[in-house]
N, C-alpha and C. Protein backbone atom coordinates (compact mmCIF):
# COMPACT_ATOMS: atom_id res chain seq x y z
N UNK A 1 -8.94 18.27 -11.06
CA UNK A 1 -9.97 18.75 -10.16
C UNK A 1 -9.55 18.44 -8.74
N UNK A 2 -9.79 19.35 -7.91
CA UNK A 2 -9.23 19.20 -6.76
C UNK A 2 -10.17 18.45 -5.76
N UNK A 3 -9.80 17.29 -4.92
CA UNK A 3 -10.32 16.46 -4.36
C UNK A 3 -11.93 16.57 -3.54
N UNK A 4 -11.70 17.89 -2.75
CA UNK A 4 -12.50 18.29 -1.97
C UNK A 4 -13.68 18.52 -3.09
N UNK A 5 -13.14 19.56 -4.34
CA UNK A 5 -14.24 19.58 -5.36
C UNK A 5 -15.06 18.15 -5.60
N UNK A 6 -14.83 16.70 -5.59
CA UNK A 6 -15.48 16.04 -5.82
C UNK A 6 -16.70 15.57 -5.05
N UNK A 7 -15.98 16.16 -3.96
CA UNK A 7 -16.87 15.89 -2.68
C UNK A 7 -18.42 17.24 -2.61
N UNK A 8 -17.69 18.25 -3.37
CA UNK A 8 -18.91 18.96 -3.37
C UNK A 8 -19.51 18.94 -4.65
N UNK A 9 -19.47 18.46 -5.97
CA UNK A 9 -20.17 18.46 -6.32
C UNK A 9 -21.07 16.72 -6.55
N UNK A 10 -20.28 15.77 -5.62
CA UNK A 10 -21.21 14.89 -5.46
C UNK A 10 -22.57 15.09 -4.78
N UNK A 11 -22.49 16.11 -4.58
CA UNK A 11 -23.87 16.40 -3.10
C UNK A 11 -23.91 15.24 -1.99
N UNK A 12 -24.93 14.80 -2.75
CA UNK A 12 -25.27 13.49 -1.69
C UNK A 12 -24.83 12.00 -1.64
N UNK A 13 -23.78 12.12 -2.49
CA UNK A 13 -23.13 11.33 -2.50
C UNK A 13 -22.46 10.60 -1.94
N UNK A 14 -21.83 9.37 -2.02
CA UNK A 14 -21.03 8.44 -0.80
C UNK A 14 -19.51 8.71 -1.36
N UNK A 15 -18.85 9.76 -0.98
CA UNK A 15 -17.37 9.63 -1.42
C UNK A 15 -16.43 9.31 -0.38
N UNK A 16 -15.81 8.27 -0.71
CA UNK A 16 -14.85 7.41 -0.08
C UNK A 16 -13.29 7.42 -1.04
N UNK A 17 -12.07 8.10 -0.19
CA UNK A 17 -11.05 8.35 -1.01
C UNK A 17 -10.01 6.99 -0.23
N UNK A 18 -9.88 6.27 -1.41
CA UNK A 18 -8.89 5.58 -0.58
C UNK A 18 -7.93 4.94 -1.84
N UNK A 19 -6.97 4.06 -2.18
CA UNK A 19 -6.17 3.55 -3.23
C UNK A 19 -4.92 4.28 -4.19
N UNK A 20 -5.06 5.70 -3.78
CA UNK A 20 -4.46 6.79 -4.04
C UNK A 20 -2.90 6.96 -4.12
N UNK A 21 -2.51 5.91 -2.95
CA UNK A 21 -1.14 6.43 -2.57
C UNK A 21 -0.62 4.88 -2.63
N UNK A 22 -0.88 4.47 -3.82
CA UNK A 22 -0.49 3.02 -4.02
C UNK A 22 -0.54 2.96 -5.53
N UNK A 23 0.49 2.30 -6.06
CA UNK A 23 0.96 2.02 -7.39
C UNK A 23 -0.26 0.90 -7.96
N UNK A 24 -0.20 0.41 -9.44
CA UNK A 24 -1.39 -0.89 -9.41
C UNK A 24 -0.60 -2.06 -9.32
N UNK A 25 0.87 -1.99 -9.45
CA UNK A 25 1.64 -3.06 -9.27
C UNK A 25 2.01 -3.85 -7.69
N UNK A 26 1.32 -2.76 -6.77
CA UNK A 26 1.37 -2.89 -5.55
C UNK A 26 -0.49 -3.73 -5.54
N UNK A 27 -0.95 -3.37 -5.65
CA UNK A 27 -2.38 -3.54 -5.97
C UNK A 27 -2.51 -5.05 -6.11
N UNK A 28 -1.79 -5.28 -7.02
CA UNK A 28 -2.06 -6.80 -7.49
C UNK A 28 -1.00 -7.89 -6.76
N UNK A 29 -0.24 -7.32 -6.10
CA UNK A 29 0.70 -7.96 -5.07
C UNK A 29 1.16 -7.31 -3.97
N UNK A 30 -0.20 -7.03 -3.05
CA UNK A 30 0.46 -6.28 -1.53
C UNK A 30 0.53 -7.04 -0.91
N UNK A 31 1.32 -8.39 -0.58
CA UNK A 31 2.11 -8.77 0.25
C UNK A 31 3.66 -8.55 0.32
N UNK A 32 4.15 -8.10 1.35
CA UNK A 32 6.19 -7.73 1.29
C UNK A 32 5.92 -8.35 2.37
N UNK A 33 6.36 -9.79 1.98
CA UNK A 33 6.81 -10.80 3.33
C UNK A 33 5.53 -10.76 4.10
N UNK A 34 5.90 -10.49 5.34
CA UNK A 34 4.81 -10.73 6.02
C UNK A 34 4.25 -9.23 6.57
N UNK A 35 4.06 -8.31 6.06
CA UNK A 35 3.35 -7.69 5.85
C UNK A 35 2.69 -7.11 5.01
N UNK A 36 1.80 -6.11 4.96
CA UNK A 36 0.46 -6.05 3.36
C UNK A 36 0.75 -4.38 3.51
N UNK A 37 0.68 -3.98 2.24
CA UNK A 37 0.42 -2.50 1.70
C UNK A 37 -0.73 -1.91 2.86
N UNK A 38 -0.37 -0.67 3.05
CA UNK A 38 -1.50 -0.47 4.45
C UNK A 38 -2.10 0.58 2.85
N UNK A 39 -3.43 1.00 2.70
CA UNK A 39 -4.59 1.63 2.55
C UNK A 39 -5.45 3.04 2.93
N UNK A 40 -4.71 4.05 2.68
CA UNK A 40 -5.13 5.10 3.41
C UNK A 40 -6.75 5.25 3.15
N UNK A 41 -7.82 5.60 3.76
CA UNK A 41 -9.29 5.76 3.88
C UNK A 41 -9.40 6.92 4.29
N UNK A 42 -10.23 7.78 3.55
CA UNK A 42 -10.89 9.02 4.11
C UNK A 42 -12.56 9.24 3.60
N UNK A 43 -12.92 9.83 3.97
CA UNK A 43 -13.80 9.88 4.14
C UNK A 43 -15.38 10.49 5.42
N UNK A 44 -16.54 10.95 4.92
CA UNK A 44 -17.18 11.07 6.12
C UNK A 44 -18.62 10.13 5.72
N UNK A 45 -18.52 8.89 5.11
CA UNK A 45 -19.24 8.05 5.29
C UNK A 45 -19.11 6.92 6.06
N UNK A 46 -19.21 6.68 6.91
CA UNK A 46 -18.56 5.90 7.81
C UNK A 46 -19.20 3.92 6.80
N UNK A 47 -20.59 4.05 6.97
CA UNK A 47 -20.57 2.75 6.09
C UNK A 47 -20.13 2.42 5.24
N UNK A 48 -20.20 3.46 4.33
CA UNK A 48 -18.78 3.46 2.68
C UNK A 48 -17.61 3.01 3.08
N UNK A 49 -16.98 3.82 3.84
CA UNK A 49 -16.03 3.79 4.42
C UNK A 49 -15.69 2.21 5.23
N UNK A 50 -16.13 1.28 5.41
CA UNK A 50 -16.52 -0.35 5.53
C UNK A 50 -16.36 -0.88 4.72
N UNK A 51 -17.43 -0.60 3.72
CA UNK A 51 -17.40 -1.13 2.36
C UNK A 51 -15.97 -1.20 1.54
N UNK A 52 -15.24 0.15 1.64
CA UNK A 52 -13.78 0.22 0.96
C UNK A 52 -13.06 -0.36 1.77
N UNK A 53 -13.09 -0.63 3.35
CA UNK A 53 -11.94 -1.29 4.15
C UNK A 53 -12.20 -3.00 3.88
N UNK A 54 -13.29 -3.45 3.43
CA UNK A 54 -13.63 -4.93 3.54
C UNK A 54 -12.93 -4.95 1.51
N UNK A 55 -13.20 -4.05 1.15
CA UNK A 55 -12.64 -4.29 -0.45
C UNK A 55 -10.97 -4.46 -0.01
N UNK A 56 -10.55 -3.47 0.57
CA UNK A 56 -8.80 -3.77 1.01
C UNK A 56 -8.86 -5.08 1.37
N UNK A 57 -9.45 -5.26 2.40
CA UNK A 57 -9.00 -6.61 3.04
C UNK A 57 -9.59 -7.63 2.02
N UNK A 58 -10.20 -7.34 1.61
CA UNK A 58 -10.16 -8.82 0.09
C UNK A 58 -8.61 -8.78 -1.08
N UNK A 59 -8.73 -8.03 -1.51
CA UNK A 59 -7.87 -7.82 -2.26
C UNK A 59 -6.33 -7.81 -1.45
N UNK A 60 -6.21 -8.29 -0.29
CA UNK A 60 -5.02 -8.43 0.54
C UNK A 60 -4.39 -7.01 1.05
N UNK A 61 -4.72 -6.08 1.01
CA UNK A 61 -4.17 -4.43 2.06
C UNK A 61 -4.58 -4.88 3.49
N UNK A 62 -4.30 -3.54 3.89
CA UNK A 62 -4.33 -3.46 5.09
C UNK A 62 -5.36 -2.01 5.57
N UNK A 63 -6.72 -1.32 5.33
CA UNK A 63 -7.01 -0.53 5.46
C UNK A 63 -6.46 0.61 6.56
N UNK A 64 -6.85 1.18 6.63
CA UNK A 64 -6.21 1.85 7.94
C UNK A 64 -7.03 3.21 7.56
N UNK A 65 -8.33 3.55 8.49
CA UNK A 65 -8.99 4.57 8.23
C UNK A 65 -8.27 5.77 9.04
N UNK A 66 -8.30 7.05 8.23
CA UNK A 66 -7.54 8.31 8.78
C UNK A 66 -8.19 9.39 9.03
N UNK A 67 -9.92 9.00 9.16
CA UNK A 67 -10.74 10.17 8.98
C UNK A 67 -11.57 10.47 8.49
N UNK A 68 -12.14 11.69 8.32
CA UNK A 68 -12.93 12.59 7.48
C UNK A 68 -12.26 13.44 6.31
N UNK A 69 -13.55 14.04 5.59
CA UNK A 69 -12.65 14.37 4.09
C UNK A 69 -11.93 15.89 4.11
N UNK A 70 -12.45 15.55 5.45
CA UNK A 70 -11.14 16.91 5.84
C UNK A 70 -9.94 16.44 5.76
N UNK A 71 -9.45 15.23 6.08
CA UNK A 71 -7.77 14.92 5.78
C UNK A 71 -7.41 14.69 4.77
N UNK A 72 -7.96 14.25 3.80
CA UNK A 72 -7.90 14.70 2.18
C UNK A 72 -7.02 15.28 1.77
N UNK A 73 -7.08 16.49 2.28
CA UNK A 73 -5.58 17.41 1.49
C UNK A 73 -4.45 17.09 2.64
N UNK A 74 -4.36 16.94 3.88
CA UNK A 74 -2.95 16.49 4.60
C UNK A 74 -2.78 14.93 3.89
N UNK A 75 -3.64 13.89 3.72
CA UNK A 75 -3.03 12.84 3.14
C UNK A 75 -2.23 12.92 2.12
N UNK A 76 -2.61 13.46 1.33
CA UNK A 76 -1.99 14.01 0.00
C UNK A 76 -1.00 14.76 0.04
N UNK A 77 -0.41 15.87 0.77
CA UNK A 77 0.46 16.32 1.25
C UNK A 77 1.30 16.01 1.63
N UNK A 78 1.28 14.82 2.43
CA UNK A 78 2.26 13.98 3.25
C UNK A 78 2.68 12.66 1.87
N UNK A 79 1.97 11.92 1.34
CA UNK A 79 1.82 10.80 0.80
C UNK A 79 2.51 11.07 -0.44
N UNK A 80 1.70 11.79 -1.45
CA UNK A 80 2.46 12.41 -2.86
C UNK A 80 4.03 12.85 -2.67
N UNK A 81 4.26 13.47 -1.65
CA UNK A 81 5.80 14.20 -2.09
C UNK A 81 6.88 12.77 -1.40
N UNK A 82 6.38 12.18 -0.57
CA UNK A 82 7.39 10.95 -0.01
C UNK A 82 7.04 9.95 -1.33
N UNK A 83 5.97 9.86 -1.99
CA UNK A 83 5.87 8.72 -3.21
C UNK A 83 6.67 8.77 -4.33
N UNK A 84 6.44 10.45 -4.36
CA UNK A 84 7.21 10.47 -5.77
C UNK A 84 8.91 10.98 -5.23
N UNK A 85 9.32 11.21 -4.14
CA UNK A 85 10.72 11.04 -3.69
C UNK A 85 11.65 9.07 -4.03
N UNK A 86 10.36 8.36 -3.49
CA UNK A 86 10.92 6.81 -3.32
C UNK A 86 11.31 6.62 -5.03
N UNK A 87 10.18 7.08 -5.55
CA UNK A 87 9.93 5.96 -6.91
C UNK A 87 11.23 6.02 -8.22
N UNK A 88 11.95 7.50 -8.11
CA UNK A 88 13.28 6.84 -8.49
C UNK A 88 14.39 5.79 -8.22
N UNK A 89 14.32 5.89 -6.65
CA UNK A 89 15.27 5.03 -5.90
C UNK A 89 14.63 3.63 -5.97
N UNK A 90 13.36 3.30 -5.84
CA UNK A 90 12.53 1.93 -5.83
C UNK A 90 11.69 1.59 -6.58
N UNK A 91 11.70 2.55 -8.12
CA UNK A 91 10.58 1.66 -8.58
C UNK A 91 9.13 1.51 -8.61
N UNK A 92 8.48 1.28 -9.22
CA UNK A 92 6.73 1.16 -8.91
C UNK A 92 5.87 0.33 -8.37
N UNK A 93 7.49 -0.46 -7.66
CA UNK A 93 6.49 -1.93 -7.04
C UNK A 93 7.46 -1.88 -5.13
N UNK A 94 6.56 -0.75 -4.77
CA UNK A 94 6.77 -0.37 -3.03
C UNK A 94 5.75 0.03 -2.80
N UNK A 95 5.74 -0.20 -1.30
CA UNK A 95 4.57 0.60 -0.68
C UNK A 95 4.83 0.88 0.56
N UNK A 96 3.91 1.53 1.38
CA UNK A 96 4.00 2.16 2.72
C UNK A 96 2.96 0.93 3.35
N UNK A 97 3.73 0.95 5.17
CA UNK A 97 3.13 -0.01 5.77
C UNK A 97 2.95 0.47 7.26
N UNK A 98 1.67 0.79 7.46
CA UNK A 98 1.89 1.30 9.13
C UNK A 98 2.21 0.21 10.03
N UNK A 99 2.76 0.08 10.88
CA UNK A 99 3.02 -1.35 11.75
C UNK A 99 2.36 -0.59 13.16
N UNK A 100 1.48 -1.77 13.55
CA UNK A 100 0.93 -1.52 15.20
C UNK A 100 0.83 -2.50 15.77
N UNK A 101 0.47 -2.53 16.85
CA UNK A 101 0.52 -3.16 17.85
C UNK A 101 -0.85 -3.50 18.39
């Protein structure tokens, strides 16, 4: 089912897409040194959207909100074809890390 579909037939629902572009082996150990698995967030609930960034930051990620559920399909676009490029060369225990400043 395609993503956006969930979003419409939740109606009124709180849909918050985030954990997607992360393995569960990353999940249970996102620390690489001294930095943490960053967390892509989408969404147009902005309090949900809290709720899933304070769940990252418990569970040790790094949230990093990207929006509304309009970016949904560019996250996925971008994220899926570089994930499944790495995971021959590295395995199921990598992740992506935005670095800022």
């Amino acid at each position: 089912m395609r993503r956006l579909e969930v979003i419409r037939l939740a109606k009124h629902g709180r849909v918050v897409k985030a954990f997607h572009a992360v393995a569960w082996e990353v999940l249970g150990q996102p620390q690489f040194g001294p930095s943490r698995a960053t967390i892509f967030i989408t969404g147009d609930d902005e309090e949900a959207k809290q709720v899933v960034a304070q769940l990252c930051r418990d569970i040790g990620c790094d949230p990093l909100d990207v929006g509304g559920a309009e970016n949904i399909p560019t996250i996925e676009t971008v994220i899926t074809p570089l994930w499944r490029l790495l995971l021959p060369r590295l395995g199921r225990d990598f992740s992506i890390s935005i670095l800022r400043r």
